[in-house]
Protein backbone atom coordinates (compact mmCIF):
# COMPACT_ATOMS: atom_id res chain seq x y z
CA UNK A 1 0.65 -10.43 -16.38
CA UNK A 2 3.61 -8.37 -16.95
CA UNK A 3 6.74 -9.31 -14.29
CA UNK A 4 10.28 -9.29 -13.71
CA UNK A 5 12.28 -11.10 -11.85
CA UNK A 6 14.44 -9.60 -8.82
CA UNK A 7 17.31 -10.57 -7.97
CA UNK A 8 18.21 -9.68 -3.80
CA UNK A 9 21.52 -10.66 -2.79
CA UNK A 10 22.86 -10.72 0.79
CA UNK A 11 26.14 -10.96 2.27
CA UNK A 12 25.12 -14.26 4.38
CA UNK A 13 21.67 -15.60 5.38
CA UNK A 14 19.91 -13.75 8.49
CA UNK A 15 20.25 -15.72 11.73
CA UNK A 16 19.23 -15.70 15.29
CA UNK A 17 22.12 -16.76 17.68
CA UNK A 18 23.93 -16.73 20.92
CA UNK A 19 26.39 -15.84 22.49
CA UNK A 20 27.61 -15.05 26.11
CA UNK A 21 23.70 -15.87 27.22
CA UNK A 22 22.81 -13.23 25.05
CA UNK A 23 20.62 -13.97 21.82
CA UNK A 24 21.72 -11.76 18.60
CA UNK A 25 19.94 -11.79 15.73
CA UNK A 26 21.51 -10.31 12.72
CA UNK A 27 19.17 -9.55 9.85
CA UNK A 28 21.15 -8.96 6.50
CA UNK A 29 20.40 -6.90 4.24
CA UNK A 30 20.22 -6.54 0.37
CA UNK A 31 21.10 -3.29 -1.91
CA UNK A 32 18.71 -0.55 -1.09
CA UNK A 33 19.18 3.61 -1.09
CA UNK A 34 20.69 5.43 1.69
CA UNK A 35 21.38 9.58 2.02
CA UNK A 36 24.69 8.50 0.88
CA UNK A 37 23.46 7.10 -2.21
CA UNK A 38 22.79 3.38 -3.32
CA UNK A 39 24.67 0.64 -1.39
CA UNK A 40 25.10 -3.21 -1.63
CA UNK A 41 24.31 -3.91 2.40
CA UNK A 42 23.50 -0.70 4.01
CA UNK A 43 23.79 -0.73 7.58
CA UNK A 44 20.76 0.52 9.94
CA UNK A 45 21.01 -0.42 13.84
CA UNK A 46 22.93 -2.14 16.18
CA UNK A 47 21.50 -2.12 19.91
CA UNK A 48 19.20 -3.78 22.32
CA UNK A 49 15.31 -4.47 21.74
CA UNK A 50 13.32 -3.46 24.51
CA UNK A 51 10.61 -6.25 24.07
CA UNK A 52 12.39 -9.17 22.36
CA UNK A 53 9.56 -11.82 22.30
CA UNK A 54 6.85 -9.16 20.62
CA UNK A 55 9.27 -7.89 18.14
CA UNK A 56 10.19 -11.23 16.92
CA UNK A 57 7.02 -12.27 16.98
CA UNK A 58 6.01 -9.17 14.61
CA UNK A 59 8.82 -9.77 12.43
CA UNK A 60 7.48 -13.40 11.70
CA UNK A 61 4.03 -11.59 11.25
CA UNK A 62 5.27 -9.35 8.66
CA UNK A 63 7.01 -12.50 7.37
CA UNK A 64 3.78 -14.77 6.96
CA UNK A 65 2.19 -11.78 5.00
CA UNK A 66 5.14 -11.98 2.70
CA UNK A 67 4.78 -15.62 1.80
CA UNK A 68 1.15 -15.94 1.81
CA UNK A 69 -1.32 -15.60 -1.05
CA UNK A 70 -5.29 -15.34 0.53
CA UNK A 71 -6.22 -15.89 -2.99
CA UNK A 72 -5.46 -18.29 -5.32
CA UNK A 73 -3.24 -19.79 -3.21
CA UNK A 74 -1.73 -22.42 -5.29
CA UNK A 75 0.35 -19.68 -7.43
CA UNK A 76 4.03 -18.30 -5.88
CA UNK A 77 4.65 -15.62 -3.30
CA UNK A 78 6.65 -13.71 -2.30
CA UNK A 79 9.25 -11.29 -1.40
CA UNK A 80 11.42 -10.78 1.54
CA UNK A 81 9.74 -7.84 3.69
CA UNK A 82 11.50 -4.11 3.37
CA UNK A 83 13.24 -2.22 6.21
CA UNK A 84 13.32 1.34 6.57
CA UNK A 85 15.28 3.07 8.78
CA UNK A 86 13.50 6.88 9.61
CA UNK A 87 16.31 7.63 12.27
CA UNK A 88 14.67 7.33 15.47
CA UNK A 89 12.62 3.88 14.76
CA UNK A 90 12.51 0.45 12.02
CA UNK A 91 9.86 -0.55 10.02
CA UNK A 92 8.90 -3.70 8.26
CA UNK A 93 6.56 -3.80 5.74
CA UNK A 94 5.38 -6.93 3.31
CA UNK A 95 2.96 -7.34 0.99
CA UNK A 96 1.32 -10.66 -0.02
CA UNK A 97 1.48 -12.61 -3.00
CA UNK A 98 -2.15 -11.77 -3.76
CA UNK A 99 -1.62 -7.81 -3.50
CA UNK A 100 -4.91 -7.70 -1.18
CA UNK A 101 -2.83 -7.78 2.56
CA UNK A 102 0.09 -5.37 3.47
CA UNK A 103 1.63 -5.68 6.81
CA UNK A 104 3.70 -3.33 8.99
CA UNK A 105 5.69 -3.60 12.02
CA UNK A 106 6.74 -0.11 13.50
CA UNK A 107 9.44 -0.81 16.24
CA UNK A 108 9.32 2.88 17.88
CA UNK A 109 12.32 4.57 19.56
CA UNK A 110 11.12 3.35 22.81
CA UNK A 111 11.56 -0.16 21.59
CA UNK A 112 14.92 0.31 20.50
CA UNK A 113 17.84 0.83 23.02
CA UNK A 114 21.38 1.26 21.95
CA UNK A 115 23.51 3.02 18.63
CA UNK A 116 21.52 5.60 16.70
CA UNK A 117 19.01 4.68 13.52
CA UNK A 118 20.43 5.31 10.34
CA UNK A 119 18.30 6.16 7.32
CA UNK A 120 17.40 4.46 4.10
CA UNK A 121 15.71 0.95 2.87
CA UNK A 122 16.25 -2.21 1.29
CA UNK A 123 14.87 -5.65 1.69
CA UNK A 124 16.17 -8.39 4.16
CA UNK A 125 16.31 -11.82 4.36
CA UNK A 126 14.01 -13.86 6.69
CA UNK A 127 14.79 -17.89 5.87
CA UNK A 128 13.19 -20.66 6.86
CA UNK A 129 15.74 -21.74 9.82
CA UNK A 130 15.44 -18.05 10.61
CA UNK A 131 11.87 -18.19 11.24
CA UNK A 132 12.29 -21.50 13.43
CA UNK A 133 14.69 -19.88 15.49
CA UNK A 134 12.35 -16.84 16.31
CA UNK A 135 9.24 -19.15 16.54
CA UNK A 136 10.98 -21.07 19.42
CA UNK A 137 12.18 -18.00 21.26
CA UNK A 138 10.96 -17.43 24.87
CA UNK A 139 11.17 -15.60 28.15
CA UNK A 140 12.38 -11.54 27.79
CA UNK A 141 16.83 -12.50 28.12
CA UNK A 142 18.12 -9.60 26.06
CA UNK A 143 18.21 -9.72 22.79
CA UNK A 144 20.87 -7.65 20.21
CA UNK A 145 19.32 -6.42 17.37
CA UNK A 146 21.45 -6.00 13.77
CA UNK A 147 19.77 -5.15 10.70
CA UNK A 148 23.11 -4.84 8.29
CA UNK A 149 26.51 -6.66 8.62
CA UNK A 150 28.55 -6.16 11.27
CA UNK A 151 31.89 -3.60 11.07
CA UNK A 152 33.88 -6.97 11.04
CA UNK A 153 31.93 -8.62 8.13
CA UNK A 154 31.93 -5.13 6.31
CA UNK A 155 35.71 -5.19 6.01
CA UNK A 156 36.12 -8.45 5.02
CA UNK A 157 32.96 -9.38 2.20
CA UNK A 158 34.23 -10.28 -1.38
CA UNK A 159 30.48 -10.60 -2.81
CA UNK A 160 26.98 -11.56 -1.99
CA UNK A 161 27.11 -15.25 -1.04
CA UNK A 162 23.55 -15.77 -0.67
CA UNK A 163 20.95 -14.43 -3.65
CA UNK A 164 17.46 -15.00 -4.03
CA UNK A 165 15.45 -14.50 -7.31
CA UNK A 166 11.92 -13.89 -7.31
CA UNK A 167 9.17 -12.77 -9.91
CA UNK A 168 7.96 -9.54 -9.39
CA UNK A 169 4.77 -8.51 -10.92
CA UNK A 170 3.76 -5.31 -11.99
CA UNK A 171 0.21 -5.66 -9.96
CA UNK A 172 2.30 -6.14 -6.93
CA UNK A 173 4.08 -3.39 -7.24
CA UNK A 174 0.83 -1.18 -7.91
CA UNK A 175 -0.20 -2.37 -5.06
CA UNK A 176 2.19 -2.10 -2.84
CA UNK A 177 1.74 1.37 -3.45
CA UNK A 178 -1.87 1.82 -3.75
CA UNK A 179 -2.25 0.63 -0.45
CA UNK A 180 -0.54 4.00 0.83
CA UNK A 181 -2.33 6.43 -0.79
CA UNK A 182 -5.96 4.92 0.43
CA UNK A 183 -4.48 4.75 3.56
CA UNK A 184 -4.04 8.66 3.85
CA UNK A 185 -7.90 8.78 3.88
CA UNK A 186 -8.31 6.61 7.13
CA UNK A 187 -9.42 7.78 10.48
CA UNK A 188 -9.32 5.61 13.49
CA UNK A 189 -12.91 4.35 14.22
CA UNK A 190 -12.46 1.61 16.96
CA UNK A 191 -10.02 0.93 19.88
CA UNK A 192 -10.07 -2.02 22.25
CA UNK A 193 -8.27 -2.82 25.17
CA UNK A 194 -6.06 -5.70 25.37
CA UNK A 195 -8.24 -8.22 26.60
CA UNK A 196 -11.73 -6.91 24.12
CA UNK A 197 -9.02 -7.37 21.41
CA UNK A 198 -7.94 -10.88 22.36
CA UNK A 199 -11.64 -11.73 23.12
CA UNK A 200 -12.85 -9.98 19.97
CA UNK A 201 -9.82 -11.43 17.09
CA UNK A 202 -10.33 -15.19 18.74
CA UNK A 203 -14.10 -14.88 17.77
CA UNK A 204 -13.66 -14.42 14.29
CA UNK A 205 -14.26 -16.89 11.80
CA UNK A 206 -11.33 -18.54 10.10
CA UNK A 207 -13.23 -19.87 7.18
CA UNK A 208 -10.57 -19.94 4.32
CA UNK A 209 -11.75 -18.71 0.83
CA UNK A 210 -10.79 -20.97 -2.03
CA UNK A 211 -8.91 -20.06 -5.39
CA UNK A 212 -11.36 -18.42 -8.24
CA UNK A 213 -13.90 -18.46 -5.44
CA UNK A 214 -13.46 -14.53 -4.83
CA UNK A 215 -14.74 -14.36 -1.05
CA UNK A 216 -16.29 -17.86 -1.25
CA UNK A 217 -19.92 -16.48 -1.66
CA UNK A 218 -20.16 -14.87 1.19
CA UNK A 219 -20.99 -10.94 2.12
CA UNK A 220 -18.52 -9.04 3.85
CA UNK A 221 -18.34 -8.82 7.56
CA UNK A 222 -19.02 -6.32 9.03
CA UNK A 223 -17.87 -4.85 12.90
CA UNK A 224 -19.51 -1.37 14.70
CA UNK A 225 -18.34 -0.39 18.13
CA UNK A 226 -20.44 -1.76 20.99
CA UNK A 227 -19.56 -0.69 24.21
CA UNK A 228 -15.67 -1.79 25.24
CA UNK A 229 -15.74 -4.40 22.22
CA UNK A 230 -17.01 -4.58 18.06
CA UNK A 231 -20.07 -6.68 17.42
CA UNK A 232 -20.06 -8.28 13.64
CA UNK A 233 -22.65 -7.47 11.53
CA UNK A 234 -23.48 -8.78 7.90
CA UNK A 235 -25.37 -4.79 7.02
CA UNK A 236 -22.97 -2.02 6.02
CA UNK A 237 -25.08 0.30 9.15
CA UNK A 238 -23.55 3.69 9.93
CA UNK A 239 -20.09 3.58 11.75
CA UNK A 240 -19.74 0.46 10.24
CA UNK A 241 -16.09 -0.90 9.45
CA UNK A 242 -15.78 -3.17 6.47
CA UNK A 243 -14.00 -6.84 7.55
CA UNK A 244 -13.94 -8.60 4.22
CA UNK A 245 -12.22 -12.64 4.89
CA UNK A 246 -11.70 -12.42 8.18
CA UNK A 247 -9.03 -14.92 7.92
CA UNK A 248 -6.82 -12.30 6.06
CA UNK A 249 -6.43 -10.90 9.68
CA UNK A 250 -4.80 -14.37 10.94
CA UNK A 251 -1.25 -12.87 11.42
CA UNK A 252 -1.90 -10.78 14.25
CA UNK A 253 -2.52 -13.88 16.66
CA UNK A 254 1.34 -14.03 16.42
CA UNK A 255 1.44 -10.94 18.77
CA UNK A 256 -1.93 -11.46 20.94
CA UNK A 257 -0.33 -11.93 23.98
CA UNK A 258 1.66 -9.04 23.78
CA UNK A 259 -1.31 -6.99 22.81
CA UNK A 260 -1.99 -3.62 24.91
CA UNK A 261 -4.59 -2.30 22.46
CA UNK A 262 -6.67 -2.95 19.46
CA UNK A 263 -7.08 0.15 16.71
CA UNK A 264 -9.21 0.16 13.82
CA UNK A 265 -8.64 2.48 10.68
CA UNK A 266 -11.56 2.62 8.06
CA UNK A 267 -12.55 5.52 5.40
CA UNK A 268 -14.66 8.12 6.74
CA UNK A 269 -18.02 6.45 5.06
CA UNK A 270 -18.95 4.05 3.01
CA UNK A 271 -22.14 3.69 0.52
CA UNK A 272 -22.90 0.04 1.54
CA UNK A 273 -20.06 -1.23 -0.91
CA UNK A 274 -16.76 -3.09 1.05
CA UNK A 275 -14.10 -1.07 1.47
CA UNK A 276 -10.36 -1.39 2.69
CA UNK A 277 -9.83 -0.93 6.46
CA UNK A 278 -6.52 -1.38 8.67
CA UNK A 279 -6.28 -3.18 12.09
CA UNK A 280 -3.38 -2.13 14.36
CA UNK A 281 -1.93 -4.42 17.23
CA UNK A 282 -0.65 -2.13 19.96
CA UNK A 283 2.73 -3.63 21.69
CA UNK A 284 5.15 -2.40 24.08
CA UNK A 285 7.51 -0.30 21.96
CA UNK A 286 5.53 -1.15 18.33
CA UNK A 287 2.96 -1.64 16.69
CA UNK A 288 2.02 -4.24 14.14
CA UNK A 289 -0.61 -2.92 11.65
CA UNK A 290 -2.39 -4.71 8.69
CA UNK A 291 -4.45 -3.34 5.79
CA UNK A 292 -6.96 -5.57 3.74
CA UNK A 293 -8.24 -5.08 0.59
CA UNK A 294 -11.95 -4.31 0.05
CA UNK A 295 -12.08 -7.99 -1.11
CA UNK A 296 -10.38 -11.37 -0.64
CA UNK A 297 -10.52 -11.90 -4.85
CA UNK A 298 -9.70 -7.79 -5.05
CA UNK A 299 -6.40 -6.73 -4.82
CA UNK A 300 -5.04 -3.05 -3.86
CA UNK A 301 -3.72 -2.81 -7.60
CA UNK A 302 -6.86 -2.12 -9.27
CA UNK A 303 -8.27 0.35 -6.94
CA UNK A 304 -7.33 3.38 -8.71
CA UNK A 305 -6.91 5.51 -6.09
CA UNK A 306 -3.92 6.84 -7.68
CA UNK A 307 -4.92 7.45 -11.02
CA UNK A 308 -6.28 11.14 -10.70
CA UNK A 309 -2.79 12.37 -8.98
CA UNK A 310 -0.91 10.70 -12.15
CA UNK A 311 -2.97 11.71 -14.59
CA UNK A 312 -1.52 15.37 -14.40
CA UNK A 313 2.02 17.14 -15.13
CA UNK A 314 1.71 19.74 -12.28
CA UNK A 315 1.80 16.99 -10.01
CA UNK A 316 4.61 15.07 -11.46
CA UNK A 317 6.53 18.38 -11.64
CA UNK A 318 5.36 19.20 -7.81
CA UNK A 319 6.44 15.67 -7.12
CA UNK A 320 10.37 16.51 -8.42
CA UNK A 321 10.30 19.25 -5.86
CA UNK A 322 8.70 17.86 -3.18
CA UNK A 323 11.48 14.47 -3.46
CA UNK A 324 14.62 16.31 -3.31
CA UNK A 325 13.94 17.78 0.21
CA UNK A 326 13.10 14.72 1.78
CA UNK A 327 15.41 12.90 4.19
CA UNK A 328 13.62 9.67 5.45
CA UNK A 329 11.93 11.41 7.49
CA UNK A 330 9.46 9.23 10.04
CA UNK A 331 6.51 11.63 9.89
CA UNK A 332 6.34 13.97 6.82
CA UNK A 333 5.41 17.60 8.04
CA UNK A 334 3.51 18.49 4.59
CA UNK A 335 3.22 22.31 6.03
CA UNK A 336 6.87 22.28 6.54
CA UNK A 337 7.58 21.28 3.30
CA UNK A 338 5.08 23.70 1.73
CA UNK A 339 7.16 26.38 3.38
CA UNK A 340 10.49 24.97 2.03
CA UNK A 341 9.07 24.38 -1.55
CA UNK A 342 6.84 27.03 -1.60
CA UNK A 343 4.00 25.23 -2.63
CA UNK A 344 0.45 25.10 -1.28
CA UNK A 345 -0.11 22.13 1.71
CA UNK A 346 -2.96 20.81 -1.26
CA UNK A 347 -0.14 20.50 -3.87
CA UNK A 348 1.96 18.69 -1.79
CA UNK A 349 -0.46 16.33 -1.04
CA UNK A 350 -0.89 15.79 -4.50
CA UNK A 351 2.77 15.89 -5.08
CA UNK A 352 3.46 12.80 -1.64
CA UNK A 353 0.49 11.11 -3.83
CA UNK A 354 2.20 10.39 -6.37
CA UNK A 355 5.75 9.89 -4.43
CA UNK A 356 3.49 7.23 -3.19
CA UNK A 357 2.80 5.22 -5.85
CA UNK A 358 6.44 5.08 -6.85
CA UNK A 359 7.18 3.53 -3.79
CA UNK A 360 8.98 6.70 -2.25
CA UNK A 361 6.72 7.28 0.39
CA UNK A 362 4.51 5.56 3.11
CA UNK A 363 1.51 6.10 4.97
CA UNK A 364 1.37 5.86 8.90
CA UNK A 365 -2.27 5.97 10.16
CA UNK A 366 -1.74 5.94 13.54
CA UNK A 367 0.40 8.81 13.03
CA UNK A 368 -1.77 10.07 10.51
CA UNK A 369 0.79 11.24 8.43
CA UNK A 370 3.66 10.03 5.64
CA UNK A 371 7.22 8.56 6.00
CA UNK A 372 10.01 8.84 3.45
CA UNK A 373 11.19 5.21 2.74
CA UNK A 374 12.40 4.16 -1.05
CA UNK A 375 10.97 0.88 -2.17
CA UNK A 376 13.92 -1.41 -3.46
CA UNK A 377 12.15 -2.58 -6.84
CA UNK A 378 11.51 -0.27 -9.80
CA UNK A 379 8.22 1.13 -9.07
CA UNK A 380 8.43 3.38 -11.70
CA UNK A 381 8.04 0.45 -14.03
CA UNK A 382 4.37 0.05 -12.47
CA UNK A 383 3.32 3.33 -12.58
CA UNK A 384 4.32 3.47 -16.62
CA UNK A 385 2.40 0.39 -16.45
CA UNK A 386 -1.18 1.01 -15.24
CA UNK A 387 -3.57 0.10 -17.91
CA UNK A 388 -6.20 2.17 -17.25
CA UNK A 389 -3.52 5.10 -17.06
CA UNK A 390 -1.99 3.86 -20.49
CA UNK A 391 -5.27 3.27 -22.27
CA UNK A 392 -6.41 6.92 -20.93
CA UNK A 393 -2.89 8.33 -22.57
CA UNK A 394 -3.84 6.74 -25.66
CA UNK A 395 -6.84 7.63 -26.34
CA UNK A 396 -5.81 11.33 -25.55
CA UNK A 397 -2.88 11.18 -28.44
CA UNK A 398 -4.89 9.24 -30.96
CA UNK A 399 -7.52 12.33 -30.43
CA UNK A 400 -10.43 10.66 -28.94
CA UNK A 401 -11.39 13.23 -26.39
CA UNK A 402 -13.53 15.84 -27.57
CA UNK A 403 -14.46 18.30 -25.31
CA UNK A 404 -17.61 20.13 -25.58
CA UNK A 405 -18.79 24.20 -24.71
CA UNK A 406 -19.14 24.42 -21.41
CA UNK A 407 -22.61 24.79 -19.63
CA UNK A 408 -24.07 27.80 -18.21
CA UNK A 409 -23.92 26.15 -15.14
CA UNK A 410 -20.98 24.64 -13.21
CA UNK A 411 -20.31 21.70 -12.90
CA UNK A 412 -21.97 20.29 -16.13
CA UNK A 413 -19.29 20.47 -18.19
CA UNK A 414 -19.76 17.34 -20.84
CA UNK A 415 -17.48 15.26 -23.15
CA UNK A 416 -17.12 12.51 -25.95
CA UNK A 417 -14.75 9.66 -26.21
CA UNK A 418 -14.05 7.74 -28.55
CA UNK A 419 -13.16 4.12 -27.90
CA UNK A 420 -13.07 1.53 -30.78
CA UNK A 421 -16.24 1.81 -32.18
CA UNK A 422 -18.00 3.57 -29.76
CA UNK A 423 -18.78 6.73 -28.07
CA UNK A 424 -19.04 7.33 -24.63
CA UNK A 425 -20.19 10.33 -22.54
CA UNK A 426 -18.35 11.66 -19.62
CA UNK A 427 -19.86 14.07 -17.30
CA UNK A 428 -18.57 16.45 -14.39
CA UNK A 429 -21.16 16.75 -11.23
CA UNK A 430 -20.62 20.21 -9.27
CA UNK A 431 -18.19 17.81 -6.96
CA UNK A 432 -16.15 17.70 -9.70
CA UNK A 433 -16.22 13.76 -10.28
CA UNK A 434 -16.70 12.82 -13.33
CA UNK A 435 -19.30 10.01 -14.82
CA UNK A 436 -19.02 7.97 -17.80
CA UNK A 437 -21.37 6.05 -19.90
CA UNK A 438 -19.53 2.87 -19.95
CA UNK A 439 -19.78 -0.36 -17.74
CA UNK A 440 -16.99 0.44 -15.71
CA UNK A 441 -18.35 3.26 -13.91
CA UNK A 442 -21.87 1.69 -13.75
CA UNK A 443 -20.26 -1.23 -11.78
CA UNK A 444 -18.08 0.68 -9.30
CA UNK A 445 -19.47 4.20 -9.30
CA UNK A 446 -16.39 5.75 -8.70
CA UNK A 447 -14.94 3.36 -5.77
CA UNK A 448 -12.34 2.18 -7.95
CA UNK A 449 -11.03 5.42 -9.66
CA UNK A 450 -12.01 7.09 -12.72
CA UNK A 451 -11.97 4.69 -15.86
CA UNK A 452 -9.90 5.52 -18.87
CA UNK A 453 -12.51 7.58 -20.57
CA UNK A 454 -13.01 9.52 -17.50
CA UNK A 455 -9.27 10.23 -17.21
CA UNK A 456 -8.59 10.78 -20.79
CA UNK A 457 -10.81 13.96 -20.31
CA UNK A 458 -9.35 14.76 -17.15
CA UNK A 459 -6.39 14.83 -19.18
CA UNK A 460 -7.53 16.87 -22.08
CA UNK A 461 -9.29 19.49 -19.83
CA UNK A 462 -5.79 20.06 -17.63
CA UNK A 463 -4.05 19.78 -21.13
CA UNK A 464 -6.22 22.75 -23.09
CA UNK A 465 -5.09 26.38 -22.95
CA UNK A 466 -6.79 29.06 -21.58
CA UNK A 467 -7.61 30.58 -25.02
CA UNK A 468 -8.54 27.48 -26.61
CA UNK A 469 -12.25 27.37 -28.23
CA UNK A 470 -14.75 24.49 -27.71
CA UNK A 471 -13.85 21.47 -29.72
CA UNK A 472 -16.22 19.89 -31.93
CA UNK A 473 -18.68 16.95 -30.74
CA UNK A 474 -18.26 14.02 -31.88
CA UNK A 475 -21.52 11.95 -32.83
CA UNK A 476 -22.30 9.49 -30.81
CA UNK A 477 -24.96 6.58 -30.15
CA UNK A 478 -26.49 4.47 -27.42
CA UNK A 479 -23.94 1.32 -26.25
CA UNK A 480 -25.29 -1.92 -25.56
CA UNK A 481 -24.42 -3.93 -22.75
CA UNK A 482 -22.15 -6.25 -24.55
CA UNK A 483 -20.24 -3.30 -26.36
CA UNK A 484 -20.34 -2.19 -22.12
CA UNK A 485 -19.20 -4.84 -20.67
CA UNK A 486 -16.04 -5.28 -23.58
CA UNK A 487 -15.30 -1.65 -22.87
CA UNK A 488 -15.04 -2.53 -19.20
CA UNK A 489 -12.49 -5.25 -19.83
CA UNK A 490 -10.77 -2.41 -21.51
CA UNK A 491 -11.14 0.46 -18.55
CA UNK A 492 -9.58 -1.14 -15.69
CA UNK A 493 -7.87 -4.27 -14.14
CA UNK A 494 -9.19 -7.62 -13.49
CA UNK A 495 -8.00 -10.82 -11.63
């Protein structure tokens, strides 16, 4: 597995303390970007937190996702969680060590009172003694918030006293990122009120999947809306929301009694197959949100969601455009910025797409819409990175695509790949997805992205001019499984 190691330094460690009879908990912070350009401990808020028990509560919520791994759990997490200020409200976002949980805490503007929000991210540092100190917090005595060093502590810092270093894996990152993007295709499907979502999260099971195990042989849950609450159910029915290891949900009981709704985010359908759904804790002033993977042993990085919006220059070009004119904003008005670039609201989809999986955007599903925030790692690395997006680029330049004349109908445009020894056959349906020949699509069927075959002709059809002939067919022959199922180890990621 390809990793780095990162290296976050602070100015002092983060700590909760008091003084006056007033608690103040300073969170520092590491380098991250700012509109001013890149800075060693940015500062982001100073004031008063309307609801100091649930916020602190979230923030350890968002913490336990950052040092936990729901599978494989022997191997080392994790990172400190990221801050971004949007100017009117703080998030904190984590991801685990097993790229298959990531975790948000929105505290809105009517859980902040005092100074104005700045804008920008960077990472900051929750410690152990920290996280004791906002475990044993109680009653609702004020509480200062500062994320950043003080005015005092600015002035006077001759380096980074305290620095962490951590691996950081290029899966992670992919993650991190994919986990936006098949956000943006959410809806909500469920809401309960506080006590059905009390009732309904203490009912689970909290059966823990071991390493190698994937989801400990059993099916994925299940939940469909029934009446005021959800009912579990092992069949994928209709309405159906997908609630694969339950146990991955085990953070939000931080924030239960602080709870004033449950919300429950899922694709619009599903073809029996689990799929990745978010559950949102509604609190006074925030919310705390988190996604799971389709699959305990499955993380967010080989989805391959993403893989279509890389695959093409228009889009990277589009994405240029579309960067410059954001300002960390905390909702992302895509027809405003098709006015202001003067692209169409579909290409700047496509264009905050792939902003996403560089890290430069997020996805909100409760707002249903993006937020400009600049992930403090090279994501760029990652996206450079993706195998099946590297093996597709490869087989493009060594001239393994070859395109045949198009049908008299539309839609059934065909092609040939080459890959090793064998030839595969890629097909468009009238949707416009294309099929392939190989194992990888006859496992996944498209819910994990296009393999590399598959985007390879993507590729070469966005790549060929207008007055370019039909390219010659390459022969080709039946595969076997075996030569399948070594081409599949080939097409995507694995665990």
């Amino acid at each position: 597995m390809s990793r780095s190691i990162q290296a976050l330094a602070y100015a002092r460690p983060s700590a909760l303390t008091t003084e006056g009879g007033t608690g103040l908990l300073g969170l520092e912070t590491s380098g991250g970007l700012t509109p001013v350009g890149r800075e060693a401990h940015p500062q982001f808020f100073a004031g008063f937190l309307s609801s100091p028990q649930a916020a602190a509560r979230g923030l350890l919520a968002v913490a336990d996702v950052a040092a936990a791994r729901y599978y494989q759990r022997t191997l080392r997490a994790s990172l400190d969680p990221v801050v971004t200020a949007g100017g009117d409200r703080l998030r904190f976002e984590s991801f685990s060590g097993c790229c298959g949980v990531y975790a948000r805490l929105d505290v809105l503007p009517e859980g902040l009172d005092g100074a104005d929000t700045g804008h920008g991210t960077t990472n900051v540092d929750v410690n152990n003694p920290l996280r004791e100190a906002l475990s044993r917090l109680s009653g609702d005595e004020p509480l200062h918030l500062r994320v950043g060093p003080d005015e005092l502590a600015v002035t006077t810092l001759d380096g980074p006293v305290v620095e962490k270093k951590v691996p950081l894996p290029d899966r992670w990152l992919r993650g991190f990122a994919e986990s936006q993007v098949i956000t943006a295709a959410f809806d909500l499907r469920a809401e309960l009120s506080a006590a059905e979502a009390v009732r309904f999260l203490r009912s689970l099971p909290r059966t823990t999947t071991t390493a190698g195990s994937g989801s400990g042989g059993r099916a994925p849950l299940w939940v469909v809306p029934a009446g005021r609450t959800l009912r579990p159910t092992t069949r994928p029915v209709p309405g159906a929301v997908c609630l694969p290891g339950p146990e991955r949900l085990a953070a939000l009981q931080r924030v239960l009694r602080h709870a004033t709704a449950l919300r429950v985010y899922g694709p619009a359908g599903h073809d029996g197959a689990a799929t990745a759904a978010a559950w949102e804790v509604a609190m006074p002033g925030m919310r705390l949100t988190l996604t799971l993977s389709p699959e305990p042993s499955r993380g967010f990085s080989g989805e391959g969601a993403v893989l279509e919006a890389l695959a093409g220059d228009e889009a990277a070009a589009d994405a240029d455009l579309v960067s410059v004119l954001l300002s960390w904003e905390p909702r992302i008005d895509i027809a405003d910025l098709a006015a202001q670039s003067g692209l169409s609201p579909q290409r700047v989809r496509a264009a905050l797409t792939r902003l996403g999986t560089a890290g430069r955007v997020g996805y909100d599903a409760a707002d249903a819409a993006y937020f400009h925030r600049e992930l403090p790692y090279d994501a760029h690395r990652a996206e450079a990175r993706n195998p099946r997006l590297t093996a597709a680029r490869t087989l493009l330049a060594d001239g393994a695509v070859h395109l045949h004349a198009p049908a008299a109908t539309a839609g059934s445009g065909t092609a040939t790949v080459r890959s090793g020894e064998r030839h595969y056959q890629v097909r468009e349906a009238a949707s416009g997805v294309l099929s392939c020949t190989c194992q990888w699509w006859a496992d996944y069927r498209g819910r994990r992205g296009p393999c590399k075959h598959a985007l390879a002709v993507r590729m070469a059809r966005r790549d060929r001019t207008t007055t370019a002939g039909p390219t010659t067919t390459a022969p080709s022959h039946t595969t076997t499984a075996a030569d399948s199922t070594a081409a599949a180890a080939a097409s995507g990621d694995t665990r």
